[in-house]
PDB file of N, CA and C in Angstrom:
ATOM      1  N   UNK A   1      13.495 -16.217 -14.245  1.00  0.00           N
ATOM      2  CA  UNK A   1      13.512 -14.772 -14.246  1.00  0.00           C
ATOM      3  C   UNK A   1      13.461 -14.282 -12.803  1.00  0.00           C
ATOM      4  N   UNK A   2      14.481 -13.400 -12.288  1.00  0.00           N
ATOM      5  CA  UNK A   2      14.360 -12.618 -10.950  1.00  0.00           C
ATOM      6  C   UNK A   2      13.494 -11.554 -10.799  1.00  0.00           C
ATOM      7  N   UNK A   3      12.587 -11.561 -10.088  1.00  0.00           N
ATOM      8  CA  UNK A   3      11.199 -10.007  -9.613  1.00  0.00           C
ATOM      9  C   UNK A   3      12.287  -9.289  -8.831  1.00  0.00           C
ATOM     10  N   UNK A   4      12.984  -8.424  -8.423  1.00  0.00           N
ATOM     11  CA  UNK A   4      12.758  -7.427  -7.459  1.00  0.00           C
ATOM     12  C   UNK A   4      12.103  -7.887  -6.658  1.00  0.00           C
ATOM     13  N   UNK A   5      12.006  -7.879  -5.482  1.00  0.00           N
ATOM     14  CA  UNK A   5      11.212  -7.872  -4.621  1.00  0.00           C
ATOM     15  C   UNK A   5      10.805  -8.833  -4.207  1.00  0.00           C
ATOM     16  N   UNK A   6       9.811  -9.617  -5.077  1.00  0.00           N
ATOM     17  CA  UNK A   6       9.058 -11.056  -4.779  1.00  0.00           C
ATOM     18  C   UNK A   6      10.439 -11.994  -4.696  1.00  0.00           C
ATOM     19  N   UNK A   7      11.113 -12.125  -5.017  1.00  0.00           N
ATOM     20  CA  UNK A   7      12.628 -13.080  -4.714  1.00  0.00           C
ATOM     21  C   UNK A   7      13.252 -12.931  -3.973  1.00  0.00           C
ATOM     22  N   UNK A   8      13.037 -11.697  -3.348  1.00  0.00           N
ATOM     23  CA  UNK A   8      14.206 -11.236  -2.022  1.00  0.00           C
ATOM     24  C   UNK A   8      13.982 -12.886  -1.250  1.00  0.00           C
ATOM     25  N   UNK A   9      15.133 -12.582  -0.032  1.00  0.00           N
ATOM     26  CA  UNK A   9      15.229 -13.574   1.488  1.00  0.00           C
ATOM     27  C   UNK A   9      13.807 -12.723   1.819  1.00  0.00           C
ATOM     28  N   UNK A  10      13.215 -13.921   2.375  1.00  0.00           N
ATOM     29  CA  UNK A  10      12.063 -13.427   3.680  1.00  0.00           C
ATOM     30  C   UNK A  10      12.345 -12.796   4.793  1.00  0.00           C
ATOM     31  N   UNK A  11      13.667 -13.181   5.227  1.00  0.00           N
ATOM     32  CA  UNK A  11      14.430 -12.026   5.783  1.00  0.00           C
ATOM     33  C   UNK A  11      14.622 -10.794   5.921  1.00  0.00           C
ATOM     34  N   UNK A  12      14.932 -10.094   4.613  1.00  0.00           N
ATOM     35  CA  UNK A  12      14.602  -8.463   4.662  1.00  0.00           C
ATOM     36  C   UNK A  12      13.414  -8.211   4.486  1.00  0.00           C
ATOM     37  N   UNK A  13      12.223  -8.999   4.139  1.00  0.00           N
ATOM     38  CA  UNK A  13      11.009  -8.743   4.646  1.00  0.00           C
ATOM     39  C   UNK A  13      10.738  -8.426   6.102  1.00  0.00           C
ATOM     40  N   UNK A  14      11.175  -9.573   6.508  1.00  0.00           N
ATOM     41  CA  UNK A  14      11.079  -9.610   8.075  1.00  0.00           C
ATOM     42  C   UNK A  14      11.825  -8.509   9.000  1.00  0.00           C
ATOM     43  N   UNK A  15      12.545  -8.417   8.494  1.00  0.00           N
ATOM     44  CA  UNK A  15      13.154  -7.140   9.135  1.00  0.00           C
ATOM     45  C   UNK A  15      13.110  -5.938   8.757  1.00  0.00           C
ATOM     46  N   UNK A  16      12.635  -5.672   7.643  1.00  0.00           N
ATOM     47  CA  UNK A  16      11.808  -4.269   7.248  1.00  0.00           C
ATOM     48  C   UNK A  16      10.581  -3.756   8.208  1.00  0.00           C
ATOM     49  N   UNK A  17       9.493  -4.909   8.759  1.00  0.00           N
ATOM     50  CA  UNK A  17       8.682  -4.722   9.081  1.00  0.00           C
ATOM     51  C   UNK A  17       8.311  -5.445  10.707  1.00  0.00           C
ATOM     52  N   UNK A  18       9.446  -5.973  11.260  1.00  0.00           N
ATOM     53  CA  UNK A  18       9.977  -6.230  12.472  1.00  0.00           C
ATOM     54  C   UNK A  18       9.113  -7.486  12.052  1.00  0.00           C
ATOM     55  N   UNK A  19       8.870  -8.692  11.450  1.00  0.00           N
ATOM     56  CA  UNK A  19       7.959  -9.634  11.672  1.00  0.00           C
ATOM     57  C   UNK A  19       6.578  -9.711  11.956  1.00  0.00           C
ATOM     58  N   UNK A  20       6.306  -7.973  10.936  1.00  0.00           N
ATOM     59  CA  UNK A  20       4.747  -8.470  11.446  1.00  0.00           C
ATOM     60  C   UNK A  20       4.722  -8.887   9.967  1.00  0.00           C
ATOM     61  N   UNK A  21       3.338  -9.496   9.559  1.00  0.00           N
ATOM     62  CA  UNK A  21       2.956  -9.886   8.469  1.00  0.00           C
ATOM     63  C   UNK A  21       1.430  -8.826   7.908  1.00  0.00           C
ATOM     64  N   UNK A  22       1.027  -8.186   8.877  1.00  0.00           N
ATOM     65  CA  UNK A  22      -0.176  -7.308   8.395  1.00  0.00           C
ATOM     66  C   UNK A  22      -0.138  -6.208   9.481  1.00  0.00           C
ATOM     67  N   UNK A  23      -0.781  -5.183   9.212  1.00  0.00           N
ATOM     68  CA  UNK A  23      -0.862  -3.933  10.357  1.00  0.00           C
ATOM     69  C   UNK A  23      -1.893  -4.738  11.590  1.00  0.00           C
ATOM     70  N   UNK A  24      -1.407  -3.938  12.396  1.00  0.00           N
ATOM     71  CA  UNK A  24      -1.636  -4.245  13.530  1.00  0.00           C
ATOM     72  C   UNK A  24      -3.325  -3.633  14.031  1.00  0.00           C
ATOM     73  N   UNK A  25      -3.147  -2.573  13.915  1.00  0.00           N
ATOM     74  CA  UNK A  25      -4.599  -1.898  13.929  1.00  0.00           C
ATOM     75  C   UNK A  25      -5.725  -1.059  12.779  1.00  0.00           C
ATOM     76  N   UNK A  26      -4.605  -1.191  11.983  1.00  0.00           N
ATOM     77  CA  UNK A  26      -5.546  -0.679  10.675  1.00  0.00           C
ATOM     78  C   UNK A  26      -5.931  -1.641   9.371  1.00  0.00           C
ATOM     79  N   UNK A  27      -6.544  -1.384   8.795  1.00  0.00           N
ATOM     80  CA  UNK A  27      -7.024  -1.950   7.571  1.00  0.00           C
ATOM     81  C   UNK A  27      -7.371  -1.819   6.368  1.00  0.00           C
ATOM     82  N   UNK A  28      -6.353  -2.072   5.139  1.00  0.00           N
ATOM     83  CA  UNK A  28      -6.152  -1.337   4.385  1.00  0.00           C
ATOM     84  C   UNK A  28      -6.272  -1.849   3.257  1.00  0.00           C
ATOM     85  N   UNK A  29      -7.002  -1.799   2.016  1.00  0.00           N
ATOM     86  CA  UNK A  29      -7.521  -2.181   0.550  1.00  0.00           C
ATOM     87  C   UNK A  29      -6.283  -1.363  -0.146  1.00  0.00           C
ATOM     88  N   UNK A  30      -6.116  -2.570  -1.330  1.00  0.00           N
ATOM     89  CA  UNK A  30      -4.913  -2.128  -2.012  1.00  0.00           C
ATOM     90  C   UNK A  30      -5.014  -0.610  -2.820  1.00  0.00           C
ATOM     91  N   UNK A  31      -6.432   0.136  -3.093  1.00  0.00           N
ATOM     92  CA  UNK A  31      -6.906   1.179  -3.304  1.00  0.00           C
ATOM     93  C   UNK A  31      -6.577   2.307  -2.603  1.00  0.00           C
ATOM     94  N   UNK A  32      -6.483   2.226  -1.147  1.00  0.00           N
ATOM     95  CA  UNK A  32      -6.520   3.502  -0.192  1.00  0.00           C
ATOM     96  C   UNK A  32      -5.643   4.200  -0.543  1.00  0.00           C
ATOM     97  N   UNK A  33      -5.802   5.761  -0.695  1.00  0.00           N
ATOM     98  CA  UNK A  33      -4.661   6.267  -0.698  1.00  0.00           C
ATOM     99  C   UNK A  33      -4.106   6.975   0.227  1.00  0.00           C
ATOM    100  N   UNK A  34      -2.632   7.709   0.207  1.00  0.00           N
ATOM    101  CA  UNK A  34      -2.011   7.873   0.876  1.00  0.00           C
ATOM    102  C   UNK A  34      -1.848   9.059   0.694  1.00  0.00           C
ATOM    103  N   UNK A  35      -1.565  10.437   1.433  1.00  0.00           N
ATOM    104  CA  UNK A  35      -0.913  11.409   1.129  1.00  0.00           C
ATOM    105  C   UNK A  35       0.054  11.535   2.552  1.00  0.00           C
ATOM    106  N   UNK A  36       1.228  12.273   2.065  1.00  0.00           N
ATOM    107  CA  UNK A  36       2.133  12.706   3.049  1.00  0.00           C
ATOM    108  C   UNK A  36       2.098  13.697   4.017  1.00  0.00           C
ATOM    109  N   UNK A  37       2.039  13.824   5.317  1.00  0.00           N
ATOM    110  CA  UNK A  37       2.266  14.766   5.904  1.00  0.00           C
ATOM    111  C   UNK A  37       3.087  15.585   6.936  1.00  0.00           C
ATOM    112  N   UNK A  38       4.334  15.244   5.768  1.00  0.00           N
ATOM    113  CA  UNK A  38       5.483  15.858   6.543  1.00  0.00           C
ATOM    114  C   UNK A  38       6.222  15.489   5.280  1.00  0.00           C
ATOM    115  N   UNK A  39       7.753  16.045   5.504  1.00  0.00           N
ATOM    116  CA  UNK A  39       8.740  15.650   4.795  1.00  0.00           C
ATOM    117  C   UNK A  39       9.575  14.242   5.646  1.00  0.00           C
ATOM    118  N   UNK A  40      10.234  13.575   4.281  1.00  0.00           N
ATOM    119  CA  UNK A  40      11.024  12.248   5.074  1.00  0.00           C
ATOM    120  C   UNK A  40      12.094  13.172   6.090  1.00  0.00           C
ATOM    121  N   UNK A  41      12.764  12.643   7.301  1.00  0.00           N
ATOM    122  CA  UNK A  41      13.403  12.697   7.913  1.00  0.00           C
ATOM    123  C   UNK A  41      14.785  12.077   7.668  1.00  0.00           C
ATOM    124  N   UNK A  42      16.020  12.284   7.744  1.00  0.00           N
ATOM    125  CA  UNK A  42      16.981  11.843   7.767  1.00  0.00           C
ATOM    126  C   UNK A  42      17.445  10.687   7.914  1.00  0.00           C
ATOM    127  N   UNK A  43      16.554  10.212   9.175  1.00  0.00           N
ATOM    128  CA  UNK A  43      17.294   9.012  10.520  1.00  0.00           C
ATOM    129  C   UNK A  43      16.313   8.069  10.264  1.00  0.00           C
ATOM    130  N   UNK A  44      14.923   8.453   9.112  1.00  0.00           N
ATOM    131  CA  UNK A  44      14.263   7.455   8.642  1.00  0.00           C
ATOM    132  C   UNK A  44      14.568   6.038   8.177  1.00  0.00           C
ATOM    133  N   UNK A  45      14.321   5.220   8.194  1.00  0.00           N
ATOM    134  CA  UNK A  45      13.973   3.790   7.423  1.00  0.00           C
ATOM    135  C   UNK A  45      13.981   4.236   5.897  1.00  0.00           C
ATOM    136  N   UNK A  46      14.585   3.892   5.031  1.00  0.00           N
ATOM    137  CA  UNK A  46      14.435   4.321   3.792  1.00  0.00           C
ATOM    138  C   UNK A  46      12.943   3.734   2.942  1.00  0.00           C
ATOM    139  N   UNK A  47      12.257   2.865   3.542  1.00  0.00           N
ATOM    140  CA  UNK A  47      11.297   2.704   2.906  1.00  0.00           C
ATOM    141  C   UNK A  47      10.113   4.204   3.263  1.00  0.00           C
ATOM    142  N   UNK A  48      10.201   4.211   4.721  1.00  0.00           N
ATOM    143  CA  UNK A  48       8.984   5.038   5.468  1.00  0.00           C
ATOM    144  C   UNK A  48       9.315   6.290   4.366  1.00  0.00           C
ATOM    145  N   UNK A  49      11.213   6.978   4.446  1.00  0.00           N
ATOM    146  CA  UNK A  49      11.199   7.989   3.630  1.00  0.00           C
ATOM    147  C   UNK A  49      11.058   7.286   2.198  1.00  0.00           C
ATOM    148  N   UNK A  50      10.873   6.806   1.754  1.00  0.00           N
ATOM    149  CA  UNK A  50      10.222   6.947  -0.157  1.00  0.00           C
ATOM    150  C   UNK A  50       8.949   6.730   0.170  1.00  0.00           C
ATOM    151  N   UNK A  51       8.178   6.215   1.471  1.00  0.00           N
ATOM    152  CA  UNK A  51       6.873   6.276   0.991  1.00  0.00           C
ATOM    153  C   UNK A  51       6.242   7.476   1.223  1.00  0.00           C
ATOM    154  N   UNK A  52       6.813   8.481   2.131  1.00  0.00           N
ATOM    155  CA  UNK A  52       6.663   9.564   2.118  1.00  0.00           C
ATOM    156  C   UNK A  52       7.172  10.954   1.034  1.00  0.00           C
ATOM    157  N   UNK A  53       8.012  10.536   0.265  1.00  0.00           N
ATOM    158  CA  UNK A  53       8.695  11.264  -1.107  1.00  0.00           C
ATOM    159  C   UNK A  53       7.619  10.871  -2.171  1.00  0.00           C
ATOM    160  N   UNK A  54       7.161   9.738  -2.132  1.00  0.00           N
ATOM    161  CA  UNK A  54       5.725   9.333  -3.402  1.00  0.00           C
ATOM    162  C   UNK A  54       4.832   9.881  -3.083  1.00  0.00           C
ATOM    163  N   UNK A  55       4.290  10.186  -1.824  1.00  0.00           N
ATOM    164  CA  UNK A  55       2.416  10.681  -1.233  1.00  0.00           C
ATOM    165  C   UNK A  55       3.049  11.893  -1.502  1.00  0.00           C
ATOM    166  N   UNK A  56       3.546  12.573  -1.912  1.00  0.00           N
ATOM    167  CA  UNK A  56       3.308  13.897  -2.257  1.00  0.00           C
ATOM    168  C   UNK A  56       1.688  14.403  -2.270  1.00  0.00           C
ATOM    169  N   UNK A  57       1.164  13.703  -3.273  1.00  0.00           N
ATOM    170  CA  UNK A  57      -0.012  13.508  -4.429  1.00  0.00           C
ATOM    171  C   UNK A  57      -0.849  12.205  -3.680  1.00  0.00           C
ATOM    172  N   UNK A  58      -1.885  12.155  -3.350  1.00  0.00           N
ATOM    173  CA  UNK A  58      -2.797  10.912  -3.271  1.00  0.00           C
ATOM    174  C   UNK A  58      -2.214   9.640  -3.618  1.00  0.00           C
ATOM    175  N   UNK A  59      -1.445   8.700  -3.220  1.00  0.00           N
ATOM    176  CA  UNK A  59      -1.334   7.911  -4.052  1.00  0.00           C
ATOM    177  C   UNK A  59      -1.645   6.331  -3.585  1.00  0.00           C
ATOM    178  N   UNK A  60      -2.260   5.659  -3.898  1.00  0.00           N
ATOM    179  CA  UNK A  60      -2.624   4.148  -3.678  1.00  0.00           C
ATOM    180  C   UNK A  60      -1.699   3.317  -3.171  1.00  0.00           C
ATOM    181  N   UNK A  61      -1.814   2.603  -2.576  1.00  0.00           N
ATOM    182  CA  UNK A  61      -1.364   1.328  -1.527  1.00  0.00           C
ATOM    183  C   UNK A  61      -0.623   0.506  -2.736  1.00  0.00           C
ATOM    184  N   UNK A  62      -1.307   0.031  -3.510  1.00  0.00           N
ATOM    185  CA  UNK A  62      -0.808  -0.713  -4.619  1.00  0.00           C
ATOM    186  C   UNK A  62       0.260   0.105  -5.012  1.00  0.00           C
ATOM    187  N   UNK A  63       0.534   1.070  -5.580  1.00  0.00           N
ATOM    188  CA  UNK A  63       1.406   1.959  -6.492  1.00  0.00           C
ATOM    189  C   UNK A  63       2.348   1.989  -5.519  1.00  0.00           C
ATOM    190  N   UNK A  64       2.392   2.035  -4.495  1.00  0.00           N
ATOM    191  CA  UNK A  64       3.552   2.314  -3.319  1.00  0.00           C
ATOM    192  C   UNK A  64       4.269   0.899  -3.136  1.00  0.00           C
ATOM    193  N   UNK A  65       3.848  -0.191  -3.311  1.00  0.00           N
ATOM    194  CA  UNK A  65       4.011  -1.315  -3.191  1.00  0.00           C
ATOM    195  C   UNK A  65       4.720  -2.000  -4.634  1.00  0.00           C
ATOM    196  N   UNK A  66       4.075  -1.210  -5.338  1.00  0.00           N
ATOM    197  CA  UNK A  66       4.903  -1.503  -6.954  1.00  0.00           C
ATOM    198  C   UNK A  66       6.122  -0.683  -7.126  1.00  0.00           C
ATOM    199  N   UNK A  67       5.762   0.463  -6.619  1.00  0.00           N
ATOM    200  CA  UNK A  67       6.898   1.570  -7.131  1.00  0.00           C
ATOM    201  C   UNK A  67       8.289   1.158  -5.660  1.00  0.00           C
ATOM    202  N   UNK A  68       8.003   0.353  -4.760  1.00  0.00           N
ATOM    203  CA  UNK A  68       9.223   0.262  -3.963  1.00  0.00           C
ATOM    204  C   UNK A  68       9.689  -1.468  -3.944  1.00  0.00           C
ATOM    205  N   UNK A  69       8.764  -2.283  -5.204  1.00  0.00           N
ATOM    206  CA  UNK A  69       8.881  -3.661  -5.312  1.00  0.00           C
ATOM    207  C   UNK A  69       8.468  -4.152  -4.458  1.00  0.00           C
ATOM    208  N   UNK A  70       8.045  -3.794  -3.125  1.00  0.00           N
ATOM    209  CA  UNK A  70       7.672  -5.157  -2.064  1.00  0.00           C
ATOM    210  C   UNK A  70       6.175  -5.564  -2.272  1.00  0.00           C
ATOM    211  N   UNK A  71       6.056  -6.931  -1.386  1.00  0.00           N
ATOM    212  CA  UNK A  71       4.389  -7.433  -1.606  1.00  0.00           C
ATOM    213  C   UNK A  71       3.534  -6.313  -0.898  1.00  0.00           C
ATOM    214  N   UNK A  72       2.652  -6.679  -1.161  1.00  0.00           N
ATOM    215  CA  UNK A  72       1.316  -5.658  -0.696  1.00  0.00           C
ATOM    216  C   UNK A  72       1.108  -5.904   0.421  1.00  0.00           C
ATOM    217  N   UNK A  73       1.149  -6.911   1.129  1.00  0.00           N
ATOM    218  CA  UNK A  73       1.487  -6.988   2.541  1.00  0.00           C
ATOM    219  C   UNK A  73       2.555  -6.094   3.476  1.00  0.00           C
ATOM    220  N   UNK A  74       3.528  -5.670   3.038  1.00  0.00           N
ATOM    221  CA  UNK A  74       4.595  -5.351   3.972  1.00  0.00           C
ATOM    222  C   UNK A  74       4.256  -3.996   3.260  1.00  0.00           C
ATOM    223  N   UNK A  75       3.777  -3.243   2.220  1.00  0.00           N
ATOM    224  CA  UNK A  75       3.637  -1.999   2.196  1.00  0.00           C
ATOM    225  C   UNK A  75       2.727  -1.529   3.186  1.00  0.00           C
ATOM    226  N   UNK A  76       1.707  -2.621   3.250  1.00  0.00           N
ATOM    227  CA  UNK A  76       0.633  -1.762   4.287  1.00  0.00           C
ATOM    228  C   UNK A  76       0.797  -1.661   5.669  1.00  0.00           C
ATOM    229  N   UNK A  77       2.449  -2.556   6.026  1.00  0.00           N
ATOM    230  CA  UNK A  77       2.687  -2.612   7.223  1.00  0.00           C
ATOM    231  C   UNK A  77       3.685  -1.127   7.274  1.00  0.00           C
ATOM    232  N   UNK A  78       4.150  -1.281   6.343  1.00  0.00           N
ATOM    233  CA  UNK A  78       5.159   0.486   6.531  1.00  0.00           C
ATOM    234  C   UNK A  78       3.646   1.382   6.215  1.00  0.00           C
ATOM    235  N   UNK A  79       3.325   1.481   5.738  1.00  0.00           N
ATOM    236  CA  UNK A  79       2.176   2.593   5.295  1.00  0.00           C
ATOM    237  C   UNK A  79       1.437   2.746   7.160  1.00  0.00           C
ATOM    238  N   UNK A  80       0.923   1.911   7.709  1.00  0.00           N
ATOM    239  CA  UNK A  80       0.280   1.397   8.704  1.00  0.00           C
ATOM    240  C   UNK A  80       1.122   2.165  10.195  1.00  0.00           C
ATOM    241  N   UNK A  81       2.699   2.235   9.943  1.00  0.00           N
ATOM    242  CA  UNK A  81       3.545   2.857  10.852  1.00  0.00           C
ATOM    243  C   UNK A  81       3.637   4.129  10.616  1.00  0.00           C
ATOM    244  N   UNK A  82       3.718   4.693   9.115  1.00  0.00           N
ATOM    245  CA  UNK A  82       3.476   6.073   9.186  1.00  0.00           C
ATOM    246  C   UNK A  82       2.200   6.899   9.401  1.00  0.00           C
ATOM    247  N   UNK A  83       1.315   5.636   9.071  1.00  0.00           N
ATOM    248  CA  UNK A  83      -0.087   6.362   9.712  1.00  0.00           C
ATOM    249  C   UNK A  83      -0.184   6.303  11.369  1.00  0.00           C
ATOM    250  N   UNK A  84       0.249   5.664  12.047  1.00  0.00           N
ATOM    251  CA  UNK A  84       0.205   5.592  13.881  1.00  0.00           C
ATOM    252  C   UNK A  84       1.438   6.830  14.223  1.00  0.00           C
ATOM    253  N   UNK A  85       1.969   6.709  13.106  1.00  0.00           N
ATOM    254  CA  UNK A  85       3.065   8.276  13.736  1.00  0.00           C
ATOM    255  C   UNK A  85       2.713   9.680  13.336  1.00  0.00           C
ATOM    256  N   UNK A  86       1.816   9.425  12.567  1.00  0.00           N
ATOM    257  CA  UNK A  86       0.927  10.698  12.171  1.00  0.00           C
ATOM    258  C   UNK A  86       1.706  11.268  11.168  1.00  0.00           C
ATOM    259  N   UNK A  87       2.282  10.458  10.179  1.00  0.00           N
ATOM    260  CA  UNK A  87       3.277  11.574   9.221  1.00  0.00           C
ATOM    261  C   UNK A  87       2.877  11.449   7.727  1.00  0.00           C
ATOM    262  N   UNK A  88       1.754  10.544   7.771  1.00  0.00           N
ATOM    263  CA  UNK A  88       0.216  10.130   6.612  1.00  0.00           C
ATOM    264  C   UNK A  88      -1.063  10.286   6.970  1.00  0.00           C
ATOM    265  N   UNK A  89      -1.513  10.496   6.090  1.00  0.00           N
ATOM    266  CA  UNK A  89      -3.098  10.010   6.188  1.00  0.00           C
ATOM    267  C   UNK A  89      -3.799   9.203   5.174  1.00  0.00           C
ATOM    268  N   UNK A  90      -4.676   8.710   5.522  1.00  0.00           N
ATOM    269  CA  UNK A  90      -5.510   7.940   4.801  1.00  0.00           C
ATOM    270  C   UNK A  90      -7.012   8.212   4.484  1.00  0.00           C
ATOM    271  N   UNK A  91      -7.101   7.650   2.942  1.00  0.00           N
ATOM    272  CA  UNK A  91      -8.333   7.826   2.452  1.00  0.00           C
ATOM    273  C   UNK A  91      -8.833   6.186   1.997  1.00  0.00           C
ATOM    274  N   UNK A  92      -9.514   6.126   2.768  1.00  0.00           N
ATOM    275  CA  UNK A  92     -10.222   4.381   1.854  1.00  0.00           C
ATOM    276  C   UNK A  92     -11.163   4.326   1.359  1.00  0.00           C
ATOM    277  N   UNK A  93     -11.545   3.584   0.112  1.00  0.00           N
ATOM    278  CA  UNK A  93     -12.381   3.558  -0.900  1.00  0.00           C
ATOM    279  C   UNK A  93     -13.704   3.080  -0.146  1.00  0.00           C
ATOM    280  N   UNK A  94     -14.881   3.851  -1.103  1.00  0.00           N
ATOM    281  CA  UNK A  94     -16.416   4.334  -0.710  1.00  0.00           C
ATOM    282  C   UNK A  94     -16.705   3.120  -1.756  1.00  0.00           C
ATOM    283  N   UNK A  95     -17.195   1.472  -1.388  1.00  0.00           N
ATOM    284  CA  UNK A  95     -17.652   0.782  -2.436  1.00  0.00           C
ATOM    285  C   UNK A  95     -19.055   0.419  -2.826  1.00  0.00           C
ATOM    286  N   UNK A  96     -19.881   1.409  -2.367  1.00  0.00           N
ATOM    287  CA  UNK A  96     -21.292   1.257  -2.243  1.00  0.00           C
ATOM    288  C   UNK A  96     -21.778   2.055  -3.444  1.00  0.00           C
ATOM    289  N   UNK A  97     -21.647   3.034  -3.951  1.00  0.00           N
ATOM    290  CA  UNK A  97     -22.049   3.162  -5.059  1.00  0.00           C
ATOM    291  C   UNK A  97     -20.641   3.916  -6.020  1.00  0.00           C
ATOM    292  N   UNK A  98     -21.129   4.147  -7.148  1.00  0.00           N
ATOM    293  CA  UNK A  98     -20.118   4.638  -7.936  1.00  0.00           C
ATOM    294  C   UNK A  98     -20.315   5.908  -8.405  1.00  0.00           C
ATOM    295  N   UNK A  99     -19.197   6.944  -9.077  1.00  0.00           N
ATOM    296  CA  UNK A  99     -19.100   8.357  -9.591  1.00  0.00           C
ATOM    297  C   UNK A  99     -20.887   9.011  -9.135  1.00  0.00           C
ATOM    298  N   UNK A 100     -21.723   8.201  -9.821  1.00  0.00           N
ATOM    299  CA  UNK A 100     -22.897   8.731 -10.286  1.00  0.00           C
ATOM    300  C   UNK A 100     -23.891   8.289  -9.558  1.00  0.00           C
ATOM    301  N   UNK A 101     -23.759   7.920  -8.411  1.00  0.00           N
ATOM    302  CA  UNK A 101     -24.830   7.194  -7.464  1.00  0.00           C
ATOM    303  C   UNK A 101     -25.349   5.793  -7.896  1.00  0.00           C
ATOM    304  N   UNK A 102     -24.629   4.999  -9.310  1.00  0.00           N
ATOM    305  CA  UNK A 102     -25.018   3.617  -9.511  1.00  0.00           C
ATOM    306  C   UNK A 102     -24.056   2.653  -8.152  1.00  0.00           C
ATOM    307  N   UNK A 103     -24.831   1.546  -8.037  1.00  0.00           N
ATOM    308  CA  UNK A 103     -24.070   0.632  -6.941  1.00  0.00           C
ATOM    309  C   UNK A 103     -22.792  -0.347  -8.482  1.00  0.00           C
ATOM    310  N   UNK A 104     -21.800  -0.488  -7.861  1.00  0.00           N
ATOM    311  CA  UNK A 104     -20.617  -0.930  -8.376  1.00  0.00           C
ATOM    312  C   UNK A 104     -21.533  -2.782  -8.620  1.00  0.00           C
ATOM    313  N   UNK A 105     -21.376  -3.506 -10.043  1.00  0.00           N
ATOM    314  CA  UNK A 105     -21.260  -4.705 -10.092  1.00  0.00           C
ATOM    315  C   UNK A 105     -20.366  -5.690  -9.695  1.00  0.00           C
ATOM    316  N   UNK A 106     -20.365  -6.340  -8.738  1.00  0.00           N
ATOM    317  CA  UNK A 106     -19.198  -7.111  -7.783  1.00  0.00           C
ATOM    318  C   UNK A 106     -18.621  -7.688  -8.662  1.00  0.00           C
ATOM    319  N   UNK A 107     -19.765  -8.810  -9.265  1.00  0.00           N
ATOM    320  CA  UNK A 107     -19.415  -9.597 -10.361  1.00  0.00           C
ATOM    321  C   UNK A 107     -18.555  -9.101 -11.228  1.00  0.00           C
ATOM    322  N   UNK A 108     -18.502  -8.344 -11.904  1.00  0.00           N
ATOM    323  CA  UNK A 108     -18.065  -8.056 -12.779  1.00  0.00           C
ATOM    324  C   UNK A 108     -16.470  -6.875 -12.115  1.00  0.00           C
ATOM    325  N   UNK A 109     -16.771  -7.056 -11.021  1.00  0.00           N
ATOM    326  CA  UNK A 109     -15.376  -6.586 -10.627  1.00  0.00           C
ATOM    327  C   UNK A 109     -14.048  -7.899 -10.607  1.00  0.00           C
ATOM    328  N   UNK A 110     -15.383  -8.711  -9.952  1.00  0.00           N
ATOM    329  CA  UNK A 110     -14.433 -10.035  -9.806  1.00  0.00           C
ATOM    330  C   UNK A 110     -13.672 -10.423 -11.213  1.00  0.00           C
ATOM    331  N   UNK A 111     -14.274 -10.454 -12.304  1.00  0.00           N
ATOM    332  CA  UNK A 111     -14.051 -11.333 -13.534  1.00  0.00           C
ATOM    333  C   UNK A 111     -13.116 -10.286 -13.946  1.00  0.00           C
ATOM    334  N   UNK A 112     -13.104  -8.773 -14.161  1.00  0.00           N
ATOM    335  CA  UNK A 112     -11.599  -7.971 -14.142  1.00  0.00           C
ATOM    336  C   UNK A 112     -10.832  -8.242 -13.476  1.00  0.00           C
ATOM    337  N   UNK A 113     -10.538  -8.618 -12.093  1.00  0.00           N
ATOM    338  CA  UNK A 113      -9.794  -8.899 -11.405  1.00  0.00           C
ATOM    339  C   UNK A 113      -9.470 -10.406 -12.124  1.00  0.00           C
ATOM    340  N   UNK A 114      -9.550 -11.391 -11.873  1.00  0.00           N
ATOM    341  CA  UNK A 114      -9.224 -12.918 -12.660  1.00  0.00           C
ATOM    342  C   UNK A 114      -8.437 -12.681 -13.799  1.00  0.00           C
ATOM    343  N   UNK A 115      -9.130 -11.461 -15.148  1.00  0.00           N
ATOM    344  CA  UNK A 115      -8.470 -11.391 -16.279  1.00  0.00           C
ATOM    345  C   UNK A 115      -7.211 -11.164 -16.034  1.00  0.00           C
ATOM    346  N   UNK A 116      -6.912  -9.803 -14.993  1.00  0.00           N
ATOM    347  CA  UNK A 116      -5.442  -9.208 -14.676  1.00  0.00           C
ATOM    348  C   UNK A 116      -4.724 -10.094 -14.436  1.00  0.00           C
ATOM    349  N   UNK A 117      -5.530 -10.573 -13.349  1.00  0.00           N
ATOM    350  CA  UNK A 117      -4.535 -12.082 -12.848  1.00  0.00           C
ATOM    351  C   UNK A 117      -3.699 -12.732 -14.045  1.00  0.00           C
ATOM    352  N   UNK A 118      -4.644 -13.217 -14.666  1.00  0.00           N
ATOM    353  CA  UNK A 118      -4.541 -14.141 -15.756  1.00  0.00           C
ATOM    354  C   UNK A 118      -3.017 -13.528 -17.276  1.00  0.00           C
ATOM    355  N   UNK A 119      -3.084 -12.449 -16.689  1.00  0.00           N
ATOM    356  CA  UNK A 119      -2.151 -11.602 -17.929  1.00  0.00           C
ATOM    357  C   UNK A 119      -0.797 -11.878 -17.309  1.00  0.00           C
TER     358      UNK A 119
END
């Protein structure tokens, strides 16, 4: 079966994101979200403009990474360029306590995470 994305050449990876493999100065959980601040530009990279046509609305690292097929790696490297050009911003997740002032169970984050995996 062919993925979109995960099957491409490493190639248009690599050249989407000039060969980096992670951002350079920022650091980013597949959670953070994104909003836009600006409209795409013309002379854009077509990824930078759709990731800027999706942040309309808050939207997560993951979802940007699903909704344009690439790994989660190379989204956060385009996400990572529109944040150093100032045409995003970022919000990253608060994991110390939850909604209601309870602290989040790791454990039990972990073992959701494994199940997903596992599906």
């Amino acid at each position: 079966m062919n993925r979109p994305g995960r099957d491409d050449e490493p190639d248009r990876f690599y050249t989407l994101t000039g060969g980096r493999a992670a951002p350079t100065t920022e650091e980013f959980d597949p959670v953070t979200l994104v909003v836009s601040e600006c409209a795409p530009a013309a002379a854009m990279q077509y990824e930078h403009a759709a990731i800027l046509s999706m942040c309309l609305q808050p939207t997560a690292v993951v979802e940007i990474a699903a909704e344009l097929r690439l790994p989660i790696g190379i989204a956060t490297v385009l996400v990572a360029d529109l944040l150093h050009a100032g045409k995003v911003t970022v919000r990253h997740p608060e994991f110390d306590t939850g909604p209601c002032g309870d602290t989040f169970d790791i454990d039990m984050l972990e073992k959701v995470l494994v199940g997903l995996r596992s599906l």
